[in-house]
Protein backbone atom coordinates (compact mmCIF):
# COMPACT_ATOMS: atom_id res chain seq x y z
CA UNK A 1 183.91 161.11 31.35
CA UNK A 2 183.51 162.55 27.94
CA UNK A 3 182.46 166.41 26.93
CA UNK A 4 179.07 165.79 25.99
CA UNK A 5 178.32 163.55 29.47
CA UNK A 6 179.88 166.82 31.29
CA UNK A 7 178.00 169.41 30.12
CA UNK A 8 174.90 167.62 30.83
CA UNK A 9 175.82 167.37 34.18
CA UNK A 10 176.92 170.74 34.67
CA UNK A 11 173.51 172.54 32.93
CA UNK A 12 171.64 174.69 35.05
CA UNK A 13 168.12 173.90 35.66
CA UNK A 14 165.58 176.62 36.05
CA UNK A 15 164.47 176.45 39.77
CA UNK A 16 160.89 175.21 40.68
CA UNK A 17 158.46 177.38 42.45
CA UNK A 18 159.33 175.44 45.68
CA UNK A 19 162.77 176.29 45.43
CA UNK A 20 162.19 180.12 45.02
CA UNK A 21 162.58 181.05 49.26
CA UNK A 22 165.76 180.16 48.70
CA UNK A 23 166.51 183.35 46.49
CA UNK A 24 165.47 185.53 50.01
CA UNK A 25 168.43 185.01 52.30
CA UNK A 26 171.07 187.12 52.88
CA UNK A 27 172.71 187.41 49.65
CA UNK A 28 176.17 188.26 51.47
CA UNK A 29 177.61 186.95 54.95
CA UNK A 30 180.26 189.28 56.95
CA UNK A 31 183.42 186.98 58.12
CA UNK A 32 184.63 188.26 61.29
CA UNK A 33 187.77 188.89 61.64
CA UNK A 34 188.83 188.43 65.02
CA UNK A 35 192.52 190.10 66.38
CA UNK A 36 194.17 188.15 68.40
CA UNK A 37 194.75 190.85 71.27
CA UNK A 38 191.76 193.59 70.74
CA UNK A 39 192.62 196.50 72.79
CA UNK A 40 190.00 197.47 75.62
CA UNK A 41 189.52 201.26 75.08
CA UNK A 42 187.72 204.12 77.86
CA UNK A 43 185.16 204.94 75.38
CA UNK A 44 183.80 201.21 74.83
CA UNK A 45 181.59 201.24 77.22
CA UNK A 46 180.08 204.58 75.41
CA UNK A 47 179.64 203.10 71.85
CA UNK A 48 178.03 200.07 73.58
CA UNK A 49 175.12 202.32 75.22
CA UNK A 50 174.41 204.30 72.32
CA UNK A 51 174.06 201.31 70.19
CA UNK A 52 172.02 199.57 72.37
CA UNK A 53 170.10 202.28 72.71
CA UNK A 54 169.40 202.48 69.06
CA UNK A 55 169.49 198.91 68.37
CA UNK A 56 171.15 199.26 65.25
CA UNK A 57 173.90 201.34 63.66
CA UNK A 58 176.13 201.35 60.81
CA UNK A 59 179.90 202.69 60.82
CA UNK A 60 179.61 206.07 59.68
CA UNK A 61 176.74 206.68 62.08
CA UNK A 62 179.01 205.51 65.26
CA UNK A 63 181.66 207.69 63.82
CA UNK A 64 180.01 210.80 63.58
CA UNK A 65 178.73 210.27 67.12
CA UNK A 66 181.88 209.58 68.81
CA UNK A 67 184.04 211.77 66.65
CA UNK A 68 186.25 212.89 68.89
CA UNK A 69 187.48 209.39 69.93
CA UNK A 70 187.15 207.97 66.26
CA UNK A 71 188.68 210.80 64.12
CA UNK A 72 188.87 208.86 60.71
CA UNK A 73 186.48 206.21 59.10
CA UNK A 74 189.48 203.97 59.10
CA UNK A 75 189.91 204.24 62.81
CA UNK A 76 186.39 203.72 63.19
CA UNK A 77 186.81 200.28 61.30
CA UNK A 78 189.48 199.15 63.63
CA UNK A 79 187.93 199.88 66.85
CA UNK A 80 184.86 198.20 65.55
CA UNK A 81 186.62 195.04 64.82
CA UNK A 82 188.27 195.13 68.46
CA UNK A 83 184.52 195.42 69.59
CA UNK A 84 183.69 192.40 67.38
CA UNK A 85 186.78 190.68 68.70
CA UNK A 86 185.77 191.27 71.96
CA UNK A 87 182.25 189.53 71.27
CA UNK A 88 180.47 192.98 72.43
CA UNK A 89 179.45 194.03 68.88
CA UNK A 90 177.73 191.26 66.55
CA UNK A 91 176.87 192.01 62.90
CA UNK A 92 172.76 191.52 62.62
CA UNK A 93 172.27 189.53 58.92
CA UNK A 94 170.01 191.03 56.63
CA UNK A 95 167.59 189.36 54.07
CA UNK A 96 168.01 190.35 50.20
CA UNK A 97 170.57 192.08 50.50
CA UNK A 98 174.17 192.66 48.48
CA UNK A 99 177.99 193.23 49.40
CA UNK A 100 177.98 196.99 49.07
CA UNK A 101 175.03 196.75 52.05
CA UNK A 102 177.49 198.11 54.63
CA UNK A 103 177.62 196.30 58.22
CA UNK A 104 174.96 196.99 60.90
CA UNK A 105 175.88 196.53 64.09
CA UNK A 106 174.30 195.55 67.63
CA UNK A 107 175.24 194.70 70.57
CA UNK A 108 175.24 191.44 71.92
CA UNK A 109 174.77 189.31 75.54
CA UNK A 110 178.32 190.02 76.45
CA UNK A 111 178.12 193.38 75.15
CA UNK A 112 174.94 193.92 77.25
CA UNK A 113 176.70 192.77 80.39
CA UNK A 114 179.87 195.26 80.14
CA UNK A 115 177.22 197.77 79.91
CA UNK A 116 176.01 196.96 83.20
CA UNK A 117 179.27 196.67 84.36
CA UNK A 118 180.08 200.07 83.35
CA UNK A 119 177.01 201.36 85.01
CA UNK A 120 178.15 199.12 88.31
CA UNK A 121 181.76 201.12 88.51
CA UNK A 122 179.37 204.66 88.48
CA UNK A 123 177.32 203.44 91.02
CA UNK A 124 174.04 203.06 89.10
CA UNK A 125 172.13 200.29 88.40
CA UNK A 126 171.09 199.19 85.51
CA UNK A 127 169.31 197.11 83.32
CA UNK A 128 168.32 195.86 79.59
CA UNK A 129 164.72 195.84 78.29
CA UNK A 130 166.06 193.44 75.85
CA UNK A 131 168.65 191.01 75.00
CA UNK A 132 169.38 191.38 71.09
CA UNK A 133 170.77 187.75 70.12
CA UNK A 134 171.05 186.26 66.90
CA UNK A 135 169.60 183.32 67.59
CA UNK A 136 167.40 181.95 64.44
CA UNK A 137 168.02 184.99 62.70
CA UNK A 138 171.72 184.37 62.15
CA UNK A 139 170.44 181.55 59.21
CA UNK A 140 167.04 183.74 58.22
CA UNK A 141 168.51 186.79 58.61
CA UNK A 142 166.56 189.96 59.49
CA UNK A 143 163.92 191.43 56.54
CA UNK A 144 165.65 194.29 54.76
CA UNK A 145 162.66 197.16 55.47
CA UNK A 146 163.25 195.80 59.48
CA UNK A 147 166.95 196.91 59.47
CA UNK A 148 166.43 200.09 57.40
CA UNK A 149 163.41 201.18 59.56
CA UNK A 150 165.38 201.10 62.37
CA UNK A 151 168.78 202.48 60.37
CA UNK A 152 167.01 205.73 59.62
CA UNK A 153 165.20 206.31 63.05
CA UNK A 154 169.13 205.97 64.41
CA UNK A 155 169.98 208.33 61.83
CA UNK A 156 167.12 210.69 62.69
CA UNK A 157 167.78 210.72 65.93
CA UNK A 158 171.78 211.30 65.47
CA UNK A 159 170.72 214.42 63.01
CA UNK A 160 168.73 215.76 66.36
CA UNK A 161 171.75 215.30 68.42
CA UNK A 162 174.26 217.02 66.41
CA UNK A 163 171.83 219.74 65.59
CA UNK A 164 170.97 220.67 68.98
CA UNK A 165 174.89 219.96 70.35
CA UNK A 166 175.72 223.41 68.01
CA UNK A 167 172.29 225.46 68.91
CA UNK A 168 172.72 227.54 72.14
CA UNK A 169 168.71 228.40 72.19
CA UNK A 170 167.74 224.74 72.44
CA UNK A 171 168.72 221.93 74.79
CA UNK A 172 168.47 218.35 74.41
CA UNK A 173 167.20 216.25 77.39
CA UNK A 174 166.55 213.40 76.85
CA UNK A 175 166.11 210.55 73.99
CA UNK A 176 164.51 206.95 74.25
CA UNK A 177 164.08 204.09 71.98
CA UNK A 178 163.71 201.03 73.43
CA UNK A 179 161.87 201.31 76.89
CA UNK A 180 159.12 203.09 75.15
CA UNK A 181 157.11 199.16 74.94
CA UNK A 182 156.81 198.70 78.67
CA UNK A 183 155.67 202.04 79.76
CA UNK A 184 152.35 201.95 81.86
CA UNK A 185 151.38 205.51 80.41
CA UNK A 186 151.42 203.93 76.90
CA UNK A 187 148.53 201.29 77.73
CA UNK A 188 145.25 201.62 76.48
CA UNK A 189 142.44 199.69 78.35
CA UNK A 190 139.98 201.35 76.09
CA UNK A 191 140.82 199.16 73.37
CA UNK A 192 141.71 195.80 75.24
CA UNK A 193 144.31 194.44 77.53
CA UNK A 194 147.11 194.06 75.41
CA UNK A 195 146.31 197.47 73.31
CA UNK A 196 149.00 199.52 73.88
CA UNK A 197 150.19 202.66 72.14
CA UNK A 198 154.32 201.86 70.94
CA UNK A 199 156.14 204.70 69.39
CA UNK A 200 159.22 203.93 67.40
CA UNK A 201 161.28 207.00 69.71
CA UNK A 202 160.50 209.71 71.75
CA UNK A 203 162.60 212.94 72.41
CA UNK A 204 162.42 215.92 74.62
CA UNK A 205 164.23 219.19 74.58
CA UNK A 206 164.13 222.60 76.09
CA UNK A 207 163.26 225.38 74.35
CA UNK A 208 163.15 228.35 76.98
CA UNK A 209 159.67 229.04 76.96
CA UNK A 210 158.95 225.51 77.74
CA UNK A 211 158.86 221.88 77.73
CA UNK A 212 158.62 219.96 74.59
CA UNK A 213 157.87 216.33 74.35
CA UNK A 214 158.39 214.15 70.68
CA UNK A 215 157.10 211.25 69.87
CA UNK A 216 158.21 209.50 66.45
CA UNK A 217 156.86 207.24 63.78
CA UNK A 218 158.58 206.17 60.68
CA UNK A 219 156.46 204.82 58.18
CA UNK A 220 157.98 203.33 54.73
CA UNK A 221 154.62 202.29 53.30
CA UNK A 222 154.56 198.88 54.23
CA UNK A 223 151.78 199.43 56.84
CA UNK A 224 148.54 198.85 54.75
CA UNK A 225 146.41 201.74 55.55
CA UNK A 226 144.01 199.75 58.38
CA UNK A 227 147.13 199.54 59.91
CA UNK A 228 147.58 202.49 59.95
CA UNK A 229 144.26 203.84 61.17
CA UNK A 230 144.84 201.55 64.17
CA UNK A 231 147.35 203.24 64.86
CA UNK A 232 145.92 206.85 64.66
CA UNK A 233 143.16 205.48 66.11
CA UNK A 234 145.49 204.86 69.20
CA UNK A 235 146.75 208.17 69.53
CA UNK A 236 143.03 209.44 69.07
CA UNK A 237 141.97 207.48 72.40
CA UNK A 238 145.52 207.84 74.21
CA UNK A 239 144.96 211.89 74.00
CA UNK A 240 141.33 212.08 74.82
CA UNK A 241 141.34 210.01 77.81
CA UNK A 242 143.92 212.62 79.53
CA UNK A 243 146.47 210.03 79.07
CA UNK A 244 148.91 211.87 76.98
CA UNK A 245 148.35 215.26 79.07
CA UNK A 246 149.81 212.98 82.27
CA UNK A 247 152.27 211.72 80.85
CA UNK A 248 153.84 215.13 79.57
CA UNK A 249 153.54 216.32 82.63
CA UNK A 250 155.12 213.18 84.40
CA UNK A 251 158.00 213.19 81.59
CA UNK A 252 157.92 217.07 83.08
CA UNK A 253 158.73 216.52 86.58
CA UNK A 254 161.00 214.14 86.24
CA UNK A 255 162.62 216.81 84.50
CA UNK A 256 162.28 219.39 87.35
CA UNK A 257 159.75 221.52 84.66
CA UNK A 258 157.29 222.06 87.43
CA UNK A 259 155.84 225.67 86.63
CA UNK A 260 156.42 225.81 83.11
CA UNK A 261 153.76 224.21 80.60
CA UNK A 262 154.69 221.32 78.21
CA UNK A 263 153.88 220.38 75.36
CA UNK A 264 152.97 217.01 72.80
CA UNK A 265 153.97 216.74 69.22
CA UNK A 266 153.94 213.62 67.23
CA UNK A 267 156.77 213.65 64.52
CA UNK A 268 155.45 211.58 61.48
CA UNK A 269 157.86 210.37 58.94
CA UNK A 270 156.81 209.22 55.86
CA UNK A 271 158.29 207.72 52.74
CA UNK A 272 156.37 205.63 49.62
CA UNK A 273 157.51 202.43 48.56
CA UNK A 274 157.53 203.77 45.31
CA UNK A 275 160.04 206.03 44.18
CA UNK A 276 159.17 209.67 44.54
CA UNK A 277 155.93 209.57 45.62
CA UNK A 278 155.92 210.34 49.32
CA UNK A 279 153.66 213.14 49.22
CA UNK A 280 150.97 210.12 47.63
CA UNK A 281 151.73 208.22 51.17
CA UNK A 282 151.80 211.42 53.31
CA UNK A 283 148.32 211.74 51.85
CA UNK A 284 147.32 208.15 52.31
CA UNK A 285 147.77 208.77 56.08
CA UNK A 286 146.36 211.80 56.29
CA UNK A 287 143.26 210.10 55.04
CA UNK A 288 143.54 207.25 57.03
CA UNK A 289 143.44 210.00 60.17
CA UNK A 290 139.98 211.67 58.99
CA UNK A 291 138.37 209.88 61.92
CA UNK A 292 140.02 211.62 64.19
CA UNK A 293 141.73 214.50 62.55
CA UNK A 294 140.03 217.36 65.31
CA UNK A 295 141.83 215.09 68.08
CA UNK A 296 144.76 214.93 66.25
CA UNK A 297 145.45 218.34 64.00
CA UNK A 298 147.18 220.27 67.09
CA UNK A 299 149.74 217.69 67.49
CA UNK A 300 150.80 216.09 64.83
CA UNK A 301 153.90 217.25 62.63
CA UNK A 302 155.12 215.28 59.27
CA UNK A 303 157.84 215.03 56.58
CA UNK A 304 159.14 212.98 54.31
CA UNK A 305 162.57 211.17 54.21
CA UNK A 306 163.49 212.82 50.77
CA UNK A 307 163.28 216.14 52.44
CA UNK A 308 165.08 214.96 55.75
CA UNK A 309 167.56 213.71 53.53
CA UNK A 310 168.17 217.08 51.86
CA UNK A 311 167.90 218.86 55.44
CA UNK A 312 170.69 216.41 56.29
CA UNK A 313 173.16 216.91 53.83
CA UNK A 314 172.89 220.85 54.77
CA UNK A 315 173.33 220.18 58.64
CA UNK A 316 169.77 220.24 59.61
CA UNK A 317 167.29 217.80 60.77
CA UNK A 318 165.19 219.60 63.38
CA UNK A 319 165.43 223.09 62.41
CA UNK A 320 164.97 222.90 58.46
CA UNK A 321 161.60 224.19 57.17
CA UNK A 322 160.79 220.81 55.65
CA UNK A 323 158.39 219.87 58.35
CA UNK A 324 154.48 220.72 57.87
CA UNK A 325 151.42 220.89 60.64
CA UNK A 326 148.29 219.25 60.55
CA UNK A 327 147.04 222.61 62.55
CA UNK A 328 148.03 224.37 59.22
CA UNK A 329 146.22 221.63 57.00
CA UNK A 330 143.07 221.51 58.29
CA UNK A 331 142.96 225.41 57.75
CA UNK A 332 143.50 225.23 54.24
CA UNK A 333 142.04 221.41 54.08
CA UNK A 334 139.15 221.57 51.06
CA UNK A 335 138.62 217.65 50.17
CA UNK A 336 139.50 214.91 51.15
CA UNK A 337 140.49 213.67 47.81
CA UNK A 338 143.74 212.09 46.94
CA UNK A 339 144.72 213.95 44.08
CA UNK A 340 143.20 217.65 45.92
CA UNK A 341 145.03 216.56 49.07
CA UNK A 342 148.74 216.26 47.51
CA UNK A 343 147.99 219.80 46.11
CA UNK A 344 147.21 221.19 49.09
CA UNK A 345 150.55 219.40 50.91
CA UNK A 346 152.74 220.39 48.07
CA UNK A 347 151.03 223.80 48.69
CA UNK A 348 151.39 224.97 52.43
CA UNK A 349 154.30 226.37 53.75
CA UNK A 350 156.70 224.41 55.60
CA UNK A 351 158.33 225.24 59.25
CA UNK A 352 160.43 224.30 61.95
CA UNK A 353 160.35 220.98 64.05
CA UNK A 354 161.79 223.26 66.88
CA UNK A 355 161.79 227.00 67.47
CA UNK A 356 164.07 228.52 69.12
CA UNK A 357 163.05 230.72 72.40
CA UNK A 358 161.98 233.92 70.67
CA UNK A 359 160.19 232.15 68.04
CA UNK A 360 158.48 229.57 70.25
CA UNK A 361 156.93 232.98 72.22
CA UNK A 362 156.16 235.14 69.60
CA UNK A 363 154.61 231.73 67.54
């Protein structure tokens, strides 16, 4: 074969518009590295349930969470890869994206069952809401804003933990993620059988005045903004049928806060698929909500993920005053204009997620 006859065979071809789906697969493919005598450790079983719980996690999240078992992010690596070896932990593949997009882990159908097992030994039953497998997605690969939706609601959530683990005025009782779906409370007949109101997480902590109950949305602006008014339309109908009243006070009593009052906030986090403009897409939802804005104002509490980010790197995730209240817009609320709007966000003062016991009763 001569030169020439070479080259021609060799000379890339600009791809048709029927080969362009090809370009959105996952970019780069984890090899696992299996050890050939992983070490079964106490706190497996741990790491297992709080991933689970959260779906998915990176590394550094898992480390910070179970720091006292994984003191270094290189000891973190290796017990990961024993979990892998064991086939607990699976690596979810992600659409679009490169090598430095670090590995997010889940756990799998083994994974799920030494869970159970753990909870056997105990004496409590349990069991999954739902099997994570790879199935087709190990070839398609999950969609990049899928993983990093639920990435930053594990990393929210984490921020809450470690906040409230250090605060002595505030307790942390409880977090869910995934059982959130098949709740009765959450249906809403209103709107049609399968209408159903689905938080991404809910929290609940105690404050010493009372009972607090969170529920969270993350929003990265891919929700168009019908979408979006469904979904306020939801929590419009779930609160003014008495639906969200019983079920704080259900969430309540199972929590043995029988004479104390409770209360509902909605934590709303927003950020713009364009670059620096989340107070635009904190505005677009805040229009969206005009509907039902009276039913909504009193409970309803919003930031953006620039500003938890910042709150983050200084410690904070609950306590910063980065968060604002729809109570506190609607009093200052003018037009309903974009461009007044962001003035009037950008404008009010910002406060705390959760008050501590003297604040909460003097607030």
């Amino acid at each position: 074969m001569n030169v020439s006859a070479w080259t021609r065979r060799k000379r890339r071809r600009p791809l048709t518009p029927w080969e362009l789906p090809s370009l959105v697969t996952p970019v780069h493919r984890y090899r696992c590295r299996r050890l050939e005598n992983p070490k079964e450790r106490p706190h497996f079983a741990a790491i297992l349930a709080w991933v689970y719980r959260n779906r998915f996690a990176v590394a550094s999240q898992i480390q910070r969470r179970f720091a006292k078992y994984l003191k270094s992010g290189r000891t973190a690596r290796r017990q990961l890869q024993e979990l892998e070896s064991l086939g607990w932990l699976g690596v979810a593949p992600a659409r679009a994206v490169g090598p430095l997009f670090p590995k997010v882990y889940y756990v799998t159908r083994s994974g799920v069952q030494r869970i159970k097992e753990a909870f056997k030994l105990q004496g409590k039953t349990w069991e999954p809401t739902r099997v994570d497998r790879k199935g087709w997605h190990s070839k398609a690969g999950y969609s990049a804003e899928h993983v990093i939706h639920e990435l930053l609601l594990t990393e929210f959530l984490l921020g809450i933990w470690k906040e409230f683990a250090v605060r002595t005025d505030v307790k942390l009782l409880q977090v869910e993620r995934r059982s959130l779906g098949r709740q009765s409370a959450f249906a809403l007949p209103e709107l049609g059988k399968s209408a159903r109101l689905r938080p991404d997480a809910m929290f609940t902590v105690e404050n010493g005045h009372g009972f607090i109950a969170f529920l969270v949305e993350l929003d990265l602006g891919t929700m168009s903004r019908k979408q979006v008014a469904w979904k306020l339309r939801r929590y419009a109908v779930w609160m003014t049928h008495g639906r969200a009243a019983r079920w704080v006070k259900s969430v309540a009593r199972g929590r043995r806060f029988k004479e104390r009052a409770g209360e509902l906030r909605i934590v709303w986090i927003v950020k713009s698929r364009v670059d620096g403009d989340d107070t635009g897409r904190l505005a677009e939802i805040v229009r969206a909500a005009r509907p039902w804005f009276d039913e909504l104002h009193e409970h309803v509490w919003c930031a953006t993920v620039g500003e938890l980010a910042t709150a983050s790197s200084c410690g904070s995730s609950g306590g910063a005053g980065i968060w604002i209240r729809w109570s506190d817009l609607r009093a200052r609320l003018r037009s309903w204009r974009s461009s007044e709007l962001i003035c009037t966000l950008e404008a009010l003062g910002k406060g705390t997620l959760v008050p501590g016991a003297r604040a909460a009763a003097t607030g």
